[in-house]
Protein backbone atom coordinates (compact mmCIF):
# COMPACT_ATOMS: atom_id res chain seq x y z
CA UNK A 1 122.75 105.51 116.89
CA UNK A 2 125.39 103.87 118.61
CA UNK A 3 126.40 103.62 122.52
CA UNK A 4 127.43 107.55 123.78
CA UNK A 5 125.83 109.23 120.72
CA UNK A 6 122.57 111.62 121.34
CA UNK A 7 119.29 109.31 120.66
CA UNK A 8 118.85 112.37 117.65
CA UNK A 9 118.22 110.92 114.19
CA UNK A 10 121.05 111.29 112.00
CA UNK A 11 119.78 111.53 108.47
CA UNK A 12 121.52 110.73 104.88
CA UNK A 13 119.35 112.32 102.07
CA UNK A 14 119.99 111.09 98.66
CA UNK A 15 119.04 113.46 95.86
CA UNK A 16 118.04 116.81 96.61
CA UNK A 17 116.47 118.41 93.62
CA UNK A 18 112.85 119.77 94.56
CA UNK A 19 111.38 117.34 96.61
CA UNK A 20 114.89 116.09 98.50
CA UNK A 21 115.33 119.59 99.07
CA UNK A 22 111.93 120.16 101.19
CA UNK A 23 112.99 116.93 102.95
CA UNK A 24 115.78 118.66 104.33
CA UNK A 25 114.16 121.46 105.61
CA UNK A 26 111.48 119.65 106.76
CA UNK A 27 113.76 118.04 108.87
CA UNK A 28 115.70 120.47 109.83
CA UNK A 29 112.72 122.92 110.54
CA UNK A 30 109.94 120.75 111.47
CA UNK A 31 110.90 117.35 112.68
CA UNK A 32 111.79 116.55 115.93
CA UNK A 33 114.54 114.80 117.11
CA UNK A 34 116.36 114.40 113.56
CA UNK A 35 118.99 116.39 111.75
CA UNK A 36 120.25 115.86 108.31
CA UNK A 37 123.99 114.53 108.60
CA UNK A 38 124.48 113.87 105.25
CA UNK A 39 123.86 115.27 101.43
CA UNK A 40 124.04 112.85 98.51
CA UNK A 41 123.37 114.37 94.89
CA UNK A 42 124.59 113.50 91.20
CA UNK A 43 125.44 117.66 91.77
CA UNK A 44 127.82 118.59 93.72
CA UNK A 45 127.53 122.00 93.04
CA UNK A 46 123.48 120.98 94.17
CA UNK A 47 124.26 119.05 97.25
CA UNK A 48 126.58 121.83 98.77
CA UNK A 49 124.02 124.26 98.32
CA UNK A 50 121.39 121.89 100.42
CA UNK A 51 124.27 120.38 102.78
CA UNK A 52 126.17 123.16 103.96
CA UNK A 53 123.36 125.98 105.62
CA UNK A 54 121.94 122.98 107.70
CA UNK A 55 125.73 121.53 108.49
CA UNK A 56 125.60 118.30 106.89
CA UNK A 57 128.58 116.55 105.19
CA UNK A 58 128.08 116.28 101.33
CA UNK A 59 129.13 112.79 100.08
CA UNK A 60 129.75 111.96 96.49
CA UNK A 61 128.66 107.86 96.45
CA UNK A 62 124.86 106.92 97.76
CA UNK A 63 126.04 104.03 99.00
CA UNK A 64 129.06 105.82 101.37
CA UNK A 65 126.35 107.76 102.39
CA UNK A 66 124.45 105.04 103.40
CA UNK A 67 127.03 102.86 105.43
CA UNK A 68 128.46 106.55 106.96
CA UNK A 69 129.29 106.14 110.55
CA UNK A 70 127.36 109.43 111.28
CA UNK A 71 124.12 108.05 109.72
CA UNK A 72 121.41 106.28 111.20
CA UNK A 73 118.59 106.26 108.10
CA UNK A 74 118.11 107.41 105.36
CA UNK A 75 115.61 108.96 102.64
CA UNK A 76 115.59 108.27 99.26
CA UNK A 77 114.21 111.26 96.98
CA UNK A 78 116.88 110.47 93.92
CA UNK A 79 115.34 109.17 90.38
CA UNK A 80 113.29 106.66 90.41
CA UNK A 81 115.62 103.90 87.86
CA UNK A 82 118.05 104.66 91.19
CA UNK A 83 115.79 103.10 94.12
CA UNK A 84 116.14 99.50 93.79
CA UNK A 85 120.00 99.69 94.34
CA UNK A 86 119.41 102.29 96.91
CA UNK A 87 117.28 100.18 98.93
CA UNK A 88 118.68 97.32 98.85
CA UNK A 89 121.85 99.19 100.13
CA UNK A 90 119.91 100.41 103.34
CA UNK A 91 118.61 96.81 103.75
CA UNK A 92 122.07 95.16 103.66
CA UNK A 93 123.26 98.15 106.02
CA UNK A 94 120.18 97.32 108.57
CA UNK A 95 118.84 101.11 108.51
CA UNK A 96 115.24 102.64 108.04
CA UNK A 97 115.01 104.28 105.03
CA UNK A 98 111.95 106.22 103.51
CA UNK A 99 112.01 106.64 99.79
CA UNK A 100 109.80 108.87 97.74
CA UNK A 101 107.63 107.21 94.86
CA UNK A 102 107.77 104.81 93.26
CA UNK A 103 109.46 101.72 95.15
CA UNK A 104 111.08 100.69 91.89
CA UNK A 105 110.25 101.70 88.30
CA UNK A 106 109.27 97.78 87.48
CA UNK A 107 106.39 95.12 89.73
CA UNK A 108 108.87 92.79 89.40
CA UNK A 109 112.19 95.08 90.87
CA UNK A 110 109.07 95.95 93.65
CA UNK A 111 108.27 92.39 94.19
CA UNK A 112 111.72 91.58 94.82
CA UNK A 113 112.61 94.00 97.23
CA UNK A 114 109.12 93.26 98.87
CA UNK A 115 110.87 89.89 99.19
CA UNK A 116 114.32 90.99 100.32
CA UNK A 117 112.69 92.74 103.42
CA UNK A 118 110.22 90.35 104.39
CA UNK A 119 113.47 87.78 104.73
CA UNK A 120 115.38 90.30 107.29
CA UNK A 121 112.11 89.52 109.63
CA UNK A 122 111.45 93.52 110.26
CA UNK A 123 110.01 96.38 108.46
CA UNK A 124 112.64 99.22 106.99
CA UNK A 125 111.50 100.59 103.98
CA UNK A 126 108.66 103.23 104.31
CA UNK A 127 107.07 104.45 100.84
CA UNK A 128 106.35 107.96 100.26
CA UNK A 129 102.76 108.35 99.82
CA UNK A 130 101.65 111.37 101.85
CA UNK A 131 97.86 111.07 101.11
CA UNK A 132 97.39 109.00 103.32
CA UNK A 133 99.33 111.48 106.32
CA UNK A 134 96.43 114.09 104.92
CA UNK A 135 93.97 115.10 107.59
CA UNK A 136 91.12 114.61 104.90
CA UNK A 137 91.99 111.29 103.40
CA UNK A 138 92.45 110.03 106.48
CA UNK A 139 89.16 111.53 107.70
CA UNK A 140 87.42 110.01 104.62
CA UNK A 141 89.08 106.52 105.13
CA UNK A 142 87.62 106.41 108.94
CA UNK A 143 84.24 107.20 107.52
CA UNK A 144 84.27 104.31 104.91
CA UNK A 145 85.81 101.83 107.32
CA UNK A 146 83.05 102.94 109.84
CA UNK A 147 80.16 102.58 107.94
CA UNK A 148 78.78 105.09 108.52
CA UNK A 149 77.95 105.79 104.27
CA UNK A 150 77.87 101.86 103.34
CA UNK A 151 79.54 100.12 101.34
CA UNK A 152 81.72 102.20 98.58
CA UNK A 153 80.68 101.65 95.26
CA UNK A 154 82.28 104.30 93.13
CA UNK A 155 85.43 106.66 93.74
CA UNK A 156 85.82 109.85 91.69
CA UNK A 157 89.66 111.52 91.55
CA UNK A 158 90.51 114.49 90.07
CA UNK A 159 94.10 115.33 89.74
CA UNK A 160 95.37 118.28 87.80
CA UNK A 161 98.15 120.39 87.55
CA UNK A 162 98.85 123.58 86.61
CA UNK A 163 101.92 122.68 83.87
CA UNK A 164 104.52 119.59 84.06
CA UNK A 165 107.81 118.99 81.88
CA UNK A 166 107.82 118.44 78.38
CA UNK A 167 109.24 114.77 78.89
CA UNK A 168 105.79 114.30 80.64
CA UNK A 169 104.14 112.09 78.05
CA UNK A 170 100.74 109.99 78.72
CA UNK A 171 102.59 107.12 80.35
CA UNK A 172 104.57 109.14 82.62
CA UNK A 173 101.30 110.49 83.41
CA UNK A 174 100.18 107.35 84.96
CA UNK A 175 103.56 106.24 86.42
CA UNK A 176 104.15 109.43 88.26
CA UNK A 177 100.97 110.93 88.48
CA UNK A 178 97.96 108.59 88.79
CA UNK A 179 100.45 106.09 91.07
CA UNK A 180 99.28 108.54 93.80
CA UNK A 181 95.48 107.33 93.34
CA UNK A 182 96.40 103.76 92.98
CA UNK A 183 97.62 104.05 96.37
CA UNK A 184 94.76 106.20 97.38
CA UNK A 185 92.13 103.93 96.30
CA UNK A 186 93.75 101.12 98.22
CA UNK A 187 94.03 102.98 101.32
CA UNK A 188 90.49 104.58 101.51
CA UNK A 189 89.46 101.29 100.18
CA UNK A 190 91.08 98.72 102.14
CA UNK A 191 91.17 96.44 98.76
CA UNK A 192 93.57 95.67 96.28
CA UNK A 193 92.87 96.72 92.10
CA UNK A 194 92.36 93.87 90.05
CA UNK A 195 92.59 95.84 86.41
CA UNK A 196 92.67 99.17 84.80
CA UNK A 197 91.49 100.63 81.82
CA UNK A 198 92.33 103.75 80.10
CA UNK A 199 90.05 106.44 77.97
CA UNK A 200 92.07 108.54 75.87
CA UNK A 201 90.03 111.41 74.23
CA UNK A 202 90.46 114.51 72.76
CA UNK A 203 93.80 116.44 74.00
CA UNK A 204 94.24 119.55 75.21
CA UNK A 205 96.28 122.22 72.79
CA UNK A 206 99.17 122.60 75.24
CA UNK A 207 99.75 118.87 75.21
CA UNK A 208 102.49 118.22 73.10
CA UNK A 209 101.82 116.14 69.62
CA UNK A 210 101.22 111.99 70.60
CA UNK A 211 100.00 112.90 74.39
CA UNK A 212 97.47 112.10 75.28
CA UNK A 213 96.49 114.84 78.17
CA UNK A 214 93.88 114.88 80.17
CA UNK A 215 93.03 110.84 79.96
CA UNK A 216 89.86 108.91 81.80
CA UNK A 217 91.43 106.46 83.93
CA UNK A 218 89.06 103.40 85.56
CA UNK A 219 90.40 101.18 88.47
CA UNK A 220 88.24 97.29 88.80
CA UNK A 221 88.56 97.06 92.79
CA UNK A 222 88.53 93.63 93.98
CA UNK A 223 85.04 93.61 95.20
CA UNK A 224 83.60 95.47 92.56
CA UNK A 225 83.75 99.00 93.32
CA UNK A 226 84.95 101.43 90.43
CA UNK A 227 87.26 103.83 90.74
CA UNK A 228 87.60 106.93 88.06
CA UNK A 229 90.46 109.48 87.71
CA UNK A 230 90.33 112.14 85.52
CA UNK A 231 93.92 113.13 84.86
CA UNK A 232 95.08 116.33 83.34
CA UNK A 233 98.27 117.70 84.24
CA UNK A 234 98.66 120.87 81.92
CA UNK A 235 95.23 122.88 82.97
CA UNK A 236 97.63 125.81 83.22
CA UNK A 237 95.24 126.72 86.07
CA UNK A 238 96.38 125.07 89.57
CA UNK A 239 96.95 122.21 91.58
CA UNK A 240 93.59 120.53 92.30
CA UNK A 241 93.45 117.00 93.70
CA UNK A 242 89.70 115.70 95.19
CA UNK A 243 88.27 112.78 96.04
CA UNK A 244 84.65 111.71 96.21
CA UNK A 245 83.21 108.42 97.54
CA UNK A 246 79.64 107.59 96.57
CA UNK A 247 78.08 104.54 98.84
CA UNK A 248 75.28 102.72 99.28
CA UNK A 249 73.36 105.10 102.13
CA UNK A 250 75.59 108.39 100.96
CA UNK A 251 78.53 110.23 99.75
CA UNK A 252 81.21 112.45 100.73
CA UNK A 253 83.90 114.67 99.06
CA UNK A 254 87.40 116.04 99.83
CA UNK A 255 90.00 118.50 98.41
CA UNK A 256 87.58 121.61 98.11
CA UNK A 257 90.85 123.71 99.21
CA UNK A 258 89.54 124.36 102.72
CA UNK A 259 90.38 120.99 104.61
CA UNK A 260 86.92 119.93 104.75
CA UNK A 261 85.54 116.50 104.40
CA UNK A 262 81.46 117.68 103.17
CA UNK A 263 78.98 114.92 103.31
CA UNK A 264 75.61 114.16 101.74
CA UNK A 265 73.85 112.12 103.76
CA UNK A 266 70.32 111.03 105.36
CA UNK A 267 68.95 114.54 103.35
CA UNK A 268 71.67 116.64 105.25
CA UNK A 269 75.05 118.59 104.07
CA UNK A 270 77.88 119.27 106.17
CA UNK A 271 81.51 118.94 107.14
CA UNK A 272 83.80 120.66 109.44
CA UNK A 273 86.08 123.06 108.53
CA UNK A 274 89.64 124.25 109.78
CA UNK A 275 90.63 127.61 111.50
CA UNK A 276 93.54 127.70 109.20
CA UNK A 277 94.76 126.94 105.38
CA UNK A 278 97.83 125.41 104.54
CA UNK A 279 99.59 124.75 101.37
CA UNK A 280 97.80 120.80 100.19
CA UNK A 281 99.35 118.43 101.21
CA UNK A 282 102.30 120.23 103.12
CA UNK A 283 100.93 119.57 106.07
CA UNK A 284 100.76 115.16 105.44
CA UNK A 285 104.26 115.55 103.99
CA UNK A 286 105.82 117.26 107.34
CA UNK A 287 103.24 114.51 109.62
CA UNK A 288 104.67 111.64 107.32
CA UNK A 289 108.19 112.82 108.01
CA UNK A 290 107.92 113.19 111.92
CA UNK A 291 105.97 109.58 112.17
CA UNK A 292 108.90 108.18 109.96
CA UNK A 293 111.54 109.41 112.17
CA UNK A 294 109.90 108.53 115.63
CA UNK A 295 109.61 104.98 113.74
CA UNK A 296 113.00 104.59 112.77
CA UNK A 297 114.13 105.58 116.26
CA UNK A 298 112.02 103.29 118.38
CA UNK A 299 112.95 100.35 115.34
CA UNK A 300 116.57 100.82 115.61
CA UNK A 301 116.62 100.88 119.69
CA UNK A 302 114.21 98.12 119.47
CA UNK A 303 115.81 96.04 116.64
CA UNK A 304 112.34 96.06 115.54
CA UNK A 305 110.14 97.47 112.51
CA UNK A 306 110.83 100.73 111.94
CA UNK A 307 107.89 101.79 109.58
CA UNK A 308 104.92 103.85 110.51
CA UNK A 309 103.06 104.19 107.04
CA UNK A 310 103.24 102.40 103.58
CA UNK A 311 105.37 99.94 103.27
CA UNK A 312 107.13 97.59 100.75
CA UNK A 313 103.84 95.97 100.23
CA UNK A 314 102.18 98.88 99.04
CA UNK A 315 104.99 100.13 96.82
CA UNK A 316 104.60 96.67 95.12
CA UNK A 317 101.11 97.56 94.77
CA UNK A 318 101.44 100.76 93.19
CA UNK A 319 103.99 99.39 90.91
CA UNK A 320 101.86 96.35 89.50
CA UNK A 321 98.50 98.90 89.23
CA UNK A 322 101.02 101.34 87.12
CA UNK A 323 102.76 98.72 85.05
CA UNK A 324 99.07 97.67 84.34
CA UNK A 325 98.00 101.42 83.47
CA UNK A 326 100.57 102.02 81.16
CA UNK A 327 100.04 99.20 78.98
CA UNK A 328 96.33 99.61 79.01
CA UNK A 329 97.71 103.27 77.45
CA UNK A 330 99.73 101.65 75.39
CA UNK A 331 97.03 98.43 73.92
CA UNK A 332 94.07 100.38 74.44
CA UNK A 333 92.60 97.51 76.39
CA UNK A 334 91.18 97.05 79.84
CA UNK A 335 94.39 95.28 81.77
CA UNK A 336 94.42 93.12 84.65
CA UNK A 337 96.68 94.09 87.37
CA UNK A 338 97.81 90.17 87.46
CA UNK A 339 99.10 91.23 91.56
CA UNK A 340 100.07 88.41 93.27
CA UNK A 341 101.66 87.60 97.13
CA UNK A 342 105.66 88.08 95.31
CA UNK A 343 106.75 86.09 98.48
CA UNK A 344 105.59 82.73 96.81
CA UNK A 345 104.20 81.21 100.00
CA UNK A 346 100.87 80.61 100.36
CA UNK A 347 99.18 82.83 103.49
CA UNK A 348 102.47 84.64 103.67
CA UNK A 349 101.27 88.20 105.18
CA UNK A 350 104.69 90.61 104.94
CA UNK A 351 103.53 93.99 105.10
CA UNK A 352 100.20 93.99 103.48
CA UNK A 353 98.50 96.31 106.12
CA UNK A 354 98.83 99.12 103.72
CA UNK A 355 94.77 98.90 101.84
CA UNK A 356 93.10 99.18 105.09
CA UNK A 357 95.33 100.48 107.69
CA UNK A 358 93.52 103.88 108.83
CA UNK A 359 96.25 106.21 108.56
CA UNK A 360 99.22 103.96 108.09
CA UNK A 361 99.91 103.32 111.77
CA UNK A 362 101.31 99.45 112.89
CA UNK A 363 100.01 99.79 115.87
């Protein structure tokens, strides 16, 4: 935002297929004090049909978009094989960007932008993982970090959908699916995942031939705890994500469709409910999005971070717990997640607030 212009966040949005689409509105709709300025899609045809109801300019190039004069930051909700070079783009150009999952497709791509922005001395790059924005998770992550259930010993995901794409084989499954509980686990857990196993057992009938769908997925915490994900993602049912801790003086559950965090504990049941229902997880996606651009604004009058969530760190994360899911699909063997601090210097920190930050917040 340069001298004379309003202090209103000028956004570029590359790709806007489904979820770069709700970006925009959610922008445009429910975010204060940023517009969309401009529309970047391998579509033109696409990009006009996003750009031009909210007003924005439709550029052809990501990387115009991201050195336009009339943008300020930028989000990132193109293919994943595209985010590295996108990325590293906004880094070189100094703006915030968030980018949807994944970071990069590889640990090692991860690592190295991990690397790139810990050398500019400030924090750009948030990472799209909304769970964590979610009234419940981050309900469920205050009560672990309290103590008021003990020490976690055992998490228990569920994560099903209704019906995915064809493409959506049993490694995709754990790249695009279960890459939302590897960052879950971290974040309710405050600890990294030191190796991950796969189960693959008897598949569904609407699973096409050589996928394995639903699969038993088990996450080694650091300290010990286990954490299991049963992943199915053609139920043909619905959209069911939960959570359940189980601790050392109790348990608790979330994602029983009603906002709710229930708890067993001392011989008692009980949670507190809502007044209203809203869509899962629409709500954390449109609280990420506000928090993101009330970051980026302070950061770039500030010339300071400009992250409030997830951060490079915890796309690295995600990236080496995947990598390490995919080949225990592939092998069949329990794989360790090998992470390491990609800066190379010993008691570097970067951004590695991400496992037991309560809601994401740097301050």
């Amino acid at each position: 935002m340069s001298e004379g212009q309003s202090d209103e966040l000028r956004v570029a949005v590359l790709g806007v297929g489904k979820m770069g689409s709700f970006h925009v509105d959610s922008l445009t709709r429910r975010t204060r004090g940023a517009r969309v300025s401009v529309v970047s899609d391998c579509s033109d045809e696409q990009a006009h049909r996003v750009a031009d109801p909210v007003g924005a300019r439709v550029v052809a190039e990501p990387a115009e978009a991201v050195t336009a004069d009339d943008v300020d930051a930028v989000v990132i909700a193109s293919p994943g094989t595209a985010h590295e070079s996108q990325i590293l783009a906004c880094l070189e150009a100094g703006k915030p960007v968030l980018c949807e999952k994944p970071l990069t497709t590889e640990a090692a791509t991860a690592a190295a932008v991990y690397r790139r922005e810990t050398a500019l001395g400030r924090r750009l790059v948030q990472v799209g993982f909304m769970r964590r924005f979610d009234h419940e998770y981050a309900a469920l992550q205050q009560m672990i970090a309290g103590g008021e259930l003990g020490a976690p010993l055992m998490l228990h995901c569920t994560h099903r959908n209704p019906a995915v794409p064809e493409f959506f084989d049993s490694e995709y499954m754990i790249r695009d699916s279960v890459v939302h509980e590897a960052d879950s686990a971290r974040f309710l857990l405050g600890e990294e995942i030191a190796a991950v196993s796969v189960v693959r057992g008897r598949p569904t009938a609407a699973a096409p031939a050589g996928v394995s769908d639903p699969m038993l997925v088990l996450f080694e915490a650091a300290s010990g705890a286990l954490v299991t994900i049963e992943i199915f993602v053609r139920t043909g049912i619905a959209y069911e994500v939960r959570t359940e801790v189980v601790a050392e003086h109790g348990s608790a559950i979330i994602g029983l469709d009603q906002n709710v965090v229930a708890k067993r504990v001392g011989g008692t049941w009980g949670g507190t409910i809502t007044p209203d229902f809203v869509a899962r997880f629409g709500q954390a996606y449109d609280d990420q999005m506000q928090r993101w651009a009330d970051a980026a604004r302070r950061g770039i009058a500030t010339g300071g971070d400009a992250v409030d969530g997830p951060g490079t760190w915890d796309g690295y994360a995600a990236a080496a717990i995947c990598e390490a899911g995919v080949a225990a699909v592939v092998k069949g063997e329990r794989i360790e997640t090998g992470m390491e601090d990609p800066s190379g210097a010993s008691g570097a920190t970067g951004d590695r607030s991400g496992a037991s930050g309560a809601t994401g917040d740097d301050s």
